[in-house]
C-alpha atoms as a PDB file:
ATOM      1  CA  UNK A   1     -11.744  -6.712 -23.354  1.00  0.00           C
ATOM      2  CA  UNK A   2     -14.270  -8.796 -21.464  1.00  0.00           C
ATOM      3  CA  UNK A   3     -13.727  -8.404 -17.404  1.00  0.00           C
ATOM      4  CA  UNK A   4     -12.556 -12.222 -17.063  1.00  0.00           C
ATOM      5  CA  UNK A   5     -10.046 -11.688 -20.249  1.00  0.00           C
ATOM      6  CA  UNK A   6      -8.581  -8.615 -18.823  1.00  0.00           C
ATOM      7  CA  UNK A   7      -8.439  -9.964 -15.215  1.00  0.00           C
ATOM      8  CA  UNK A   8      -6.253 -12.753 -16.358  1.00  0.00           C
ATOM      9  CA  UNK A   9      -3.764 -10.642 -18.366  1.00  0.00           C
ATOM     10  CA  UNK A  10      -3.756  -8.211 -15.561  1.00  0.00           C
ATOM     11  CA  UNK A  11      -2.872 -11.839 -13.386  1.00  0.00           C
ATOM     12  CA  UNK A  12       0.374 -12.908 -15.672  1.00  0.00           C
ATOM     13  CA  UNK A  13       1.856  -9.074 -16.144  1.00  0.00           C
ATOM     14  CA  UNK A  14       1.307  -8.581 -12.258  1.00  0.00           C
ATOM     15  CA  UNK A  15       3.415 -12.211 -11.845  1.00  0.00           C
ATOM     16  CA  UNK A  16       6.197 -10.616 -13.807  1.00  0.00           C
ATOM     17  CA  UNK A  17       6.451  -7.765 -12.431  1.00  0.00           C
ATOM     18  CA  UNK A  18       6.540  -8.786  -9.317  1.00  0.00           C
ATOM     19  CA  UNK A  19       9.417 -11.576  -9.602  1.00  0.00           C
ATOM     20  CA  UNK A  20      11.734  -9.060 -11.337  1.00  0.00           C
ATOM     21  CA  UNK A  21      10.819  -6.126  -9.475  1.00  0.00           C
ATOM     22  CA  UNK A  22      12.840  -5.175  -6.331  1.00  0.00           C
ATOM     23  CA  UNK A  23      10.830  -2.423  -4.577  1.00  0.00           C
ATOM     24  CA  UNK A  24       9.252  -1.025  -1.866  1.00  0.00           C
ATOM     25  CA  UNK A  25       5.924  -2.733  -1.300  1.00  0.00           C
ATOM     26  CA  UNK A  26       3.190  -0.246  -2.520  1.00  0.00           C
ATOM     27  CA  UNK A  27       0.768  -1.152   0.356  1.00  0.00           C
ATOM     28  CA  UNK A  28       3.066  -0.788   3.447  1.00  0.00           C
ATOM     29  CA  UNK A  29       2.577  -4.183   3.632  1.00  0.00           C
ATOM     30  CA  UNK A  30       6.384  -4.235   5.352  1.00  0.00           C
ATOM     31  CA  UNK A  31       6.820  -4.147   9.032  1.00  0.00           C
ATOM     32  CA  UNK A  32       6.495  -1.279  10.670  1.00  0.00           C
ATOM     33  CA  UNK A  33       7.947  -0.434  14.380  1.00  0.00           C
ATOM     34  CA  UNK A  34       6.596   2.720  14.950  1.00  0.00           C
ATOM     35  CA  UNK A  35       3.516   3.557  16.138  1.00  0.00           C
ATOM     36  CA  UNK A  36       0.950   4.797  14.262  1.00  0.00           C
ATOM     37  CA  UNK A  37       0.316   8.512  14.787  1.00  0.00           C
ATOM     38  CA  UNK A  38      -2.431  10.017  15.947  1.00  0.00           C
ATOM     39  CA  UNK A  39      -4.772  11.615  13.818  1.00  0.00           C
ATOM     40  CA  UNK A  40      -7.149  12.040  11.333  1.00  0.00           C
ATOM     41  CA  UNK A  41      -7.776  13.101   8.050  1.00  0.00           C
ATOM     42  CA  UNK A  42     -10.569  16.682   7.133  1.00  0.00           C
ATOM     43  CA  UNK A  43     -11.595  17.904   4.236  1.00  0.00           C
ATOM     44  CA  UNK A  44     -10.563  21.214   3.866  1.00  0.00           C
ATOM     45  CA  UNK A  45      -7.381  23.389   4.410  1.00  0.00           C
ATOM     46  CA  UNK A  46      -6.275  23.694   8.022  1.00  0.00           C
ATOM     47  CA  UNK A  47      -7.017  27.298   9.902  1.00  0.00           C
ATOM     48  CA  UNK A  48      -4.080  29.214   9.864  1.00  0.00           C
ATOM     49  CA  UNK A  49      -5.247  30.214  13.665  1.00  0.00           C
ATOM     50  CA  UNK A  50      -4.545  27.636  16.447  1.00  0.00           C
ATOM     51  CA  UNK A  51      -8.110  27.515  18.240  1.00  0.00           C
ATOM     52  CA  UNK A  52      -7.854  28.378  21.990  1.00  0.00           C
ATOM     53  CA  UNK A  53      -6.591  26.274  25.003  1.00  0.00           C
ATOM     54  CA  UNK A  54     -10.231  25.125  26.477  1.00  0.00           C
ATOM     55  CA  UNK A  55     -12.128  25.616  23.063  1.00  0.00           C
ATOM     56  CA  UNK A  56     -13.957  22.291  21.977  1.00  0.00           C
ATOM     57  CA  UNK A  57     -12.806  20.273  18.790  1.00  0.00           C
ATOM     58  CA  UNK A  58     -13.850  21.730  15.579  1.00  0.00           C
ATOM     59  CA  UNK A  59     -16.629  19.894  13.598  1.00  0.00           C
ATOM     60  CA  UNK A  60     -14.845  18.076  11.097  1.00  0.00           C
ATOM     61  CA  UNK A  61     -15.864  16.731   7.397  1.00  0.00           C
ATOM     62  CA  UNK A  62     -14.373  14.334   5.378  1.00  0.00           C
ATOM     63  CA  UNK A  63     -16.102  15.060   2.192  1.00  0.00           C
ATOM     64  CA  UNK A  64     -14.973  17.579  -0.369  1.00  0.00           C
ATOM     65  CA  UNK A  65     -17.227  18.139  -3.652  1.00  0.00           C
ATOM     66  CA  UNK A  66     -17.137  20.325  -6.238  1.00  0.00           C
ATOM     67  CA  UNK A  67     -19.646  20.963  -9.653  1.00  0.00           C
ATOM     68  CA  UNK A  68     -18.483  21.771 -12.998  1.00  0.00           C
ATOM     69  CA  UNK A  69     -20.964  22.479 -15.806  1.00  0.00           C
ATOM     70  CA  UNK A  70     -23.665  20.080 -14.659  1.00  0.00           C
ATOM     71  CA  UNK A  71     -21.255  17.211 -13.114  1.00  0.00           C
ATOM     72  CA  UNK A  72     -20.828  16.977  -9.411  1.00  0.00           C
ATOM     73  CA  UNK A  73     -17.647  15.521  -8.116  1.00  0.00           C
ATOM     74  CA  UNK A  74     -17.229  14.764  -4.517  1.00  0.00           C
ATOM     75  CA  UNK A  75     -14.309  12.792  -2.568  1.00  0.00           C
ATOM     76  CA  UNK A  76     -14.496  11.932   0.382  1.00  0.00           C
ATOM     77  CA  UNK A  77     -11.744   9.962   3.085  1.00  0.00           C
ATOM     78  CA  UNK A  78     -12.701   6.506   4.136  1.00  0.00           C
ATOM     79  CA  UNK A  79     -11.434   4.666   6.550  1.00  0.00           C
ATOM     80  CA  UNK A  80     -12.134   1.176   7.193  1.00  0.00           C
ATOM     81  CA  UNK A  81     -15.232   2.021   8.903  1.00  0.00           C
ATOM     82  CA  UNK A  82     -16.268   4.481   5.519  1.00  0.00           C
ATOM     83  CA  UNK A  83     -14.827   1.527   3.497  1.00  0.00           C
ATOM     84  CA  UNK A  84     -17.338  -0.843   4.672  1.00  0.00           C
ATOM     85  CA  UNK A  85     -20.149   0.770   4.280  1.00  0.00           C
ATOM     86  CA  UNK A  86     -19.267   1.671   0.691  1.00  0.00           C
ATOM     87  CA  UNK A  87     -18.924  -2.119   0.154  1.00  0.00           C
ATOM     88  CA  UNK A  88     -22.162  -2.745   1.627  1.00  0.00           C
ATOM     89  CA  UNK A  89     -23.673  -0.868  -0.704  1.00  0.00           C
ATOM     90  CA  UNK A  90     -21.622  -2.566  -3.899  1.00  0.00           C
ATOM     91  CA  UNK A  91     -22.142  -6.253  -2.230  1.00  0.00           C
ATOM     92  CA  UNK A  92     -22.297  -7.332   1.333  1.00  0.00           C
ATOM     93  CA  UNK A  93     -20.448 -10.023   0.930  1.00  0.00           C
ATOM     94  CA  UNK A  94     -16.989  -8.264  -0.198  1.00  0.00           C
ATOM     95  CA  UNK A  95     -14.106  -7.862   2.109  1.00  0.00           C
ATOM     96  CA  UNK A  96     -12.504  -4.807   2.515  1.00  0.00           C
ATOM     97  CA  UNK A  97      -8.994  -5.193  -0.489  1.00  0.00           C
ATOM     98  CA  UNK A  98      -7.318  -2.629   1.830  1.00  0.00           C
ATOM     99  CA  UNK A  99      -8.234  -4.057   5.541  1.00  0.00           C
ATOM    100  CA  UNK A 100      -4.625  -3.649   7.114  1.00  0.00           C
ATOM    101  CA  UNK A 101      -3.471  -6.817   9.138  1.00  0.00           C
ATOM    102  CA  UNK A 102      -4.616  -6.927  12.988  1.00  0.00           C
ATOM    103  CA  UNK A 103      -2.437  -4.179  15.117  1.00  0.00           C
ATOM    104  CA  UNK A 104      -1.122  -2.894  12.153  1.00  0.00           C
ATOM    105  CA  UNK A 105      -1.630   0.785  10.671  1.00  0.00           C
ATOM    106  CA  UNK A 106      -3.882   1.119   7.632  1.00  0.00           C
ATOM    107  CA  UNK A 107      -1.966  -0.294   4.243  1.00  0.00           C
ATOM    108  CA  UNK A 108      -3.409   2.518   1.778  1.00  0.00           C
ATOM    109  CA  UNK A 109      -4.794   5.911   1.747  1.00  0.00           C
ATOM    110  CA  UNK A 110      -8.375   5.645   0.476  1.00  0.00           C
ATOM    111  CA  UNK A 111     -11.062   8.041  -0.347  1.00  0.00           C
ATOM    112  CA  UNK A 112     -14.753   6.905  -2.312  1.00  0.00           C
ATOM    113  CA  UNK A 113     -14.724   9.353  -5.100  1.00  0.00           C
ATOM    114  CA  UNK A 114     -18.185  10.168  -6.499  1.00  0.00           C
ATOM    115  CA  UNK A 115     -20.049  11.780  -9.843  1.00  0.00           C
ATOM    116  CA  UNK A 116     -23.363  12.849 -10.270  1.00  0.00           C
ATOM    117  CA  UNK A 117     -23.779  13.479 -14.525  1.00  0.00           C
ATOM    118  CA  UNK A 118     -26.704  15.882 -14.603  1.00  0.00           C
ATOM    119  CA  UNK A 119     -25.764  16.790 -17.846  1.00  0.00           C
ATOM    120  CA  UNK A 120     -27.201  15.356 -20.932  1.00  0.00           C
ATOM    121  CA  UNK A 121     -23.904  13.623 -22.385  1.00  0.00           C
ATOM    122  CA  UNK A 122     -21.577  11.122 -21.323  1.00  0.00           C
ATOM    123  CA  UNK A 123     -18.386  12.200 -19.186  1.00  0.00           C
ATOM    124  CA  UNK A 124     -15.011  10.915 -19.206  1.00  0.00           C
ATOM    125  CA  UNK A 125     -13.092  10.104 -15.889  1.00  0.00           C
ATOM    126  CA  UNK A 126      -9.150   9.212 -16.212  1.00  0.00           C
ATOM    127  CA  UNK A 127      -8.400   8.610 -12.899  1.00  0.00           C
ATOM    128  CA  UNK A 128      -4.597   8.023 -13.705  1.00  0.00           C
ATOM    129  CA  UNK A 129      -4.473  11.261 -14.300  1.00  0.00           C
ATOM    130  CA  UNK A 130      -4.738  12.039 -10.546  1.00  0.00           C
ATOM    131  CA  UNK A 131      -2.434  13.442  -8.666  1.00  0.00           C
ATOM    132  CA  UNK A 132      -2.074  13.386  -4.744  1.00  0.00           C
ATOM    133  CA  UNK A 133       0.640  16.234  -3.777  1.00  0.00           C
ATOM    134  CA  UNK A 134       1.326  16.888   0.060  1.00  0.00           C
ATOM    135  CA  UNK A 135       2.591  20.448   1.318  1.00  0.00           C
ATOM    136  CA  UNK A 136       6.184  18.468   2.044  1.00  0.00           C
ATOM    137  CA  UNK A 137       6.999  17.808  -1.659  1.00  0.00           C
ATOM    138  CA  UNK A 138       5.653  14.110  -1.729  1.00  0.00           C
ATOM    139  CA  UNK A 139       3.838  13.503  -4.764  1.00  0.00           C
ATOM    140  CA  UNK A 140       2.142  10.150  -6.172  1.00  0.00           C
ATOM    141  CA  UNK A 141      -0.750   8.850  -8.273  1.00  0.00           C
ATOM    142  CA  UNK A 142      -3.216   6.151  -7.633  1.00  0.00           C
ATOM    143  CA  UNK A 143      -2.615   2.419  -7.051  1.00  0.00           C
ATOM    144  CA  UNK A 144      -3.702   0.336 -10.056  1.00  0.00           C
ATOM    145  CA  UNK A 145      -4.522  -3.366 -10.251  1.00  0.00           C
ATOM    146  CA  UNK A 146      -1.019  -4.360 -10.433  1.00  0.00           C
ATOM    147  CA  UNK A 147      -0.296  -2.842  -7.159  1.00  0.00           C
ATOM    148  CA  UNK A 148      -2.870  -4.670  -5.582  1.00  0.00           C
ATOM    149  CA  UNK A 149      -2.053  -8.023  -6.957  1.00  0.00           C
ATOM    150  CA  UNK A 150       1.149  -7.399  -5.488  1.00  0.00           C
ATOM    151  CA  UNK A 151       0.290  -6.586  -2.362  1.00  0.00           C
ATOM    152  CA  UNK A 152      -2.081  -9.647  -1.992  1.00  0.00           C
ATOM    153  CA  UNK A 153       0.582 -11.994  -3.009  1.00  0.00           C
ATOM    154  CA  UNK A 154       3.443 -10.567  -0.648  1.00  0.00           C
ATOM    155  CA  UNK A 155       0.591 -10.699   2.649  1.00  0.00           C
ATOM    156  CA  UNK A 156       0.047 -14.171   1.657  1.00  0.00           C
ATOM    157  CA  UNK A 157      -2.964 -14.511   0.065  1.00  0.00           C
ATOM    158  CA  UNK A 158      -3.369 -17.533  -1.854  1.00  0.00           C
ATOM    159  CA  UNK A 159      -6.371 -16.403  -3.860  1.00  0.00           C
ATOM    160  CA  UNK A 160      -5.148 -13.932  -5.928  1.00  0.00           C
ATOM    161  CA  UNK A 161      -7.383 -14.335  -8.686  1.00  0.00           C
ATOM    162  CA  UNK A 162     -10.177 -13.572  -6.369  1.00  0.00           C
ATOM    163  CA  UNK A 163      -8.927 -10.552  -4.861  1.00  0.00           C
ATOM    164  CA  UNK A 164      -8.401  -9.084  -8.244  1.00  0.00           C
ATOM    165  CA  UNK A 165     -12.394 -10.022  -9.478  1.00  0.00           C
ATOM    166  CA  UNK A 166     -13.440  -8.436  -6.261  1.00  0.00           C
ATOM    167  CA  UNK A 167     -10.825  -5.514  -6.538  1.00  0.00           C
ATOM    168  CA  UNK A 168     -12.348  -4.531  -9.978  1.00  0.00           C
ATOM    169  CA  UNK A 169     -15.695  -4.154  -8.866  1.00  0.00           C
ATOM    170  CA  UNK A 170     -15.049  -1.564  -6.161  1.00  0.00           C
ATOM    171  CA  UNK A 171     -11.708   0.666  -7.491  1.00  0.00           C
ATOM    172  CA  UNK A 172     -11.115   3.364  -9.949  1.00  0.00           C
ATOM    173  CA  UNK A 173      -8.471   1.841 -12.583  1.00  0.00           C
ATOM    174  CA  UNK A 174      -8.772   2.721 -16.112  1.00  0.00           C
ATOM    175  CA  UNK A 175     -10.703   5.312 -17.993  1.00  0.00           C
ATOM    176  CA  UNK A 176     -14.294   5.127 -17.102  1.00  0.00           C
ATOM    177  CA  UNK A 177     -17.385   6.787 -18.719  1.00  0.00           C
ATOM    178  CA  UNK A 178     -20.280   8.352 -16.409  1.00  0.00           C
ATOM    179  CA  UNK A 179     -23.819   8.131 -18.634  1.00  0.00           C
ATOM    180  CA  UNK A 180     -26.052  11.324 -18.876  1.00  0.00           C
ATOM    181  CA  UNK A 181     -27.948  11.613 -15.898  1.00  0.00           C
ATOM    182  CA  UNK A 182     -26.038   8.715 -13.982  1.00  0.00           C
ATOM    183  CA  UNK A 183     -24.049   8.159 -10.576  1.00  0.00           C
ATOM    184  CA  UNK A 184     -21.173   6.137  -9.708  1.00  0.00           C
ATOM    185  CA  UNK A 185     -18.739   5.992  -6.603  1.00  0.00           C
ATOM    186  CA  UNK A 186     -15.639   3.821  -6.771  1.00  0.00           C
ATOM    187  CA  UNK A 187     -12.546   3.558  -4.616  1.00  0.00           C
ATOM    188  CA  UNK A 188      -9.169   5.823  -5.116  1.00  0.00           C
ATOM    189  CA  UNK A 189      -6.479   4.370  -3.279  1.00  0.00           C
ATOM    190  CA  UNK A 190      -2.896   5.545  -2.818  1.00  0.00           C
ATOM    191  CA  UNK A 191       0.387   4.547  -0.841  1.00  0.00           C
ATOM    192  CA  UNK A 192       0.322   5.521   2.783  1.00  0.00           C
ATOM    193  CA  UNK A 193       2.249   9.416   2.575  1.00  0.00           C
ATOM    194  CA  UNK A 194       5.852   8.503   3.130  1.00  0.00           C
ATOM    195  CA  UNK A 195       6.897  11.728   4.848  1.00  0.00           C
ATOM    196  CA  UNK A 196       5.546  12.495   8.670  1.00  0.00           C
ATOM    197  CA  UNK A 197       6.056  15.881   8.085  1.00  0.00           C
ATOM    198  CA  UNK A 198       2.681  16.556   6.194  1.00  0.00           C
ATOM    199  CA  UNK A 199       0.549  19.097   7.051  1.00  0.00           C
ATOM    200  CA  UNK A 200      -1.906  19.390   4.305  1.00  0.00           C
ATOM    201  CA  UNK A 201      -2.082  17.535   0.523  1.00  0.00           C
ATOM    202  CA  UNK A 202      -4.506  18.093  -2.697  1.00  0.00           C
ATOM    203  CA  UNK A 203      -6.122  15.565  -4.911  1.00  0.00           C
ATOM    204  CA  UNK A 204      -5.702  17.205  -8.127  1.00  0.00           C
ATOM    205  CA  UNK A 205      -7.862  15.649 -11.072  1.00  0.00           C
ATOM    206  CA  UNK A 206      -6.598  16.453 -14.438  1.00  0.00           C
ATOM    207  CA  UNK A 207      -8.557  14.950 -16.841  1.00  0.00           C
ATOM    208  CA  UNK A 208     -12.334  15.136 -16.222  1.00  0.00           C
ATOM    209  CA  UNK A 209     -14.550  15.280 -20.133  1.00  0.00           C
ATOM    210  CA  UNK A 210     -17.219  17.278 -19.912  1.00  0.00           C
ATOM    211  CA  UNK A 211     -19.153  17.856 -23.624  1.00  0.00           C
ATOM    212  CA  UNK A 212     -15.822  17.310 -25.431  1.00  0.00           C
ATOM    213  CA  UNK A 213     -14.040  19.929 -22.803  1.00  0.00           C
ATOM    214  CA  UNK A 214     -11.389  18.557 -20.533  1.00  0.00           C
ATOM    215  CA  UNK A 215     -11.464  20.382 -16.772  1.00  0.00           C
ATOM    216  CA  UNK A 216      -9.458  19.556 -14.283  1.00  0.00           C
ATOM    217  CA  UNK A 217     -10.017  20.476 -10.211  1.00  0.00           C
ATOM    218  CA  UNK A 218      -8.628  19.754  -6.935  1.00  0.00           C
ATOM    219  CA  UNK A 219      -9.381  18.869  -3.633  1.00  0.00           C
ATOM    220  CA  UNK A 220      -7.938  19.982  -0.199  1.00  0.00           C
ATOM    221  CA  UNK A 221      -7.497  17.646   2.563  1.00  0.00           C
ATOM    222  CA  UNK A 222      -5.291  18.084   5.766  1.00  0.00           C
ATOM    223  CA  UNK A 223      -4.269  16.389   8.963  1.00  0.00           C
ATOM    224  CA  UNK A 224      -6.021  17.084  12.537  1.00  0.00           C
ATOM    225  CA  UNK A 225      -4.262  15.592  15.438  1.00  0.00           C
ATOM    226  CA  UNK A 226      -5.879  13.997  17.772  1.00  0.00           C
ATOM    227  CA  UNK A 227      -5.490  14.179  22.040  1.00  0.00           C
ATOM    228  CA  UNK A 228      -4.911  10.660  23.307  1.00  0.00           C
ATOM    229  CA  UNK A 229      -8.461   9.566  24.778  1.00  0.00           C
ATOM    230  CA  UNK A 230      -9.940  11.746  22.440  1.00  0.00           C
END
């Protein structure tokens, strides 16, 4: 389906949906009264050890990657400073789809997920198929274009055509095919985690087509709190 056709039906089944629909707004677009804690988000698990008193922060990454029979997937956390360099490099001119409102916390958890096909056939990305499950039982998968049409309409945004052509360009959203010997980074984006109580949470990709095989891997990410001043 051409990108204009499909853009339009996503338009009137988003409308729908979101008139008869009664739930909680997948982008924490809602208020919120509670301050936004104070941390940030590593690749890795966490040490088990807590480091000594005086010792200085840990270097931290954000990026997690991982090669299976000649394809290299990486994912890496971006904030809205990692988010606009991504888009800088897709357009200069596009806004951010998941810029939070001013004094607000950030409306989605967002990562740029990467593959480099060094093999000599195509490979097969489902990104539906992934899973983000946190160490307190919360469990979701990734926001489609629905969610983001709804999300535009309920902040008020009276373009919402736009936001979906612009959306497309940038996000992971249906099944996607990586060309021998070719790269592409896209945006994953998921509800902000519900539960405070998180520790630690895996991106867990299920259906990744390698030469007809289907592999699946995961990714461990985990929370570092941060001193105020720090």
């Amino acid at each position: 389906m051409p990108d204009s056709s499909r853009a339009a039906a996503l338009l009137v089944a988003a409308a729908a949906f979101a008139v008869s629909a009664a739930v909680v707004d997948p982008l924490g677009l809602a208020a919120n009264t509670k301050p936004a804690p104070q941390y940030r988000i590593a690749a890795g698990a966490p040490s088990k050890k807590a480091p000594p008193k005086d010792a200085p922060p840990a270097p931290i990454t954000t990026i997690a990657s991982s090669t299976i029979k000649g394809v290299t997937v990486s994912v890496e956390y971006a904030d809205a400073a990692r988010r606009a360099a991504y888009l800088k490099t897709v357009d200069p001119d596009l806004i951010d789809p998941f810029a939070p409102a001013k004094g607000k916390p950030e409306r989605a958890l967002v990562f740029v997920v990467g593959f480099q096909n060094d093999t000599a056939g195509e490979v097969q990305f489902q990104p539906g198929n992934v899973m983000l499950v946190t160490d307190a039982g919360d469990h979701d998968y990734p926001l489609d274009l629905t969610d983001i049409y709804i999300g535009a309409e309920r902040a008020g945004d009276q373009d919402l055509e736009h936001v979906i052509d612009r959306t497309t360009r940038v996000l992971f959203d249906s099944a996607t095919t990586i060309p021998p010997g070719g790269h592409m980074a896209r945006l994953l984006a998921f509800k902000p985690l519900e539960s405070p109580k998180w520790r630690q949470f895996s991106l867990q990709f299920s259906f990744i087509q390698i030469a007809g095989e289907t592999h699946d891997v995961s990714f461990a990410f985990h929370k570092q709190l941060v001193e105020p001043g720090s």
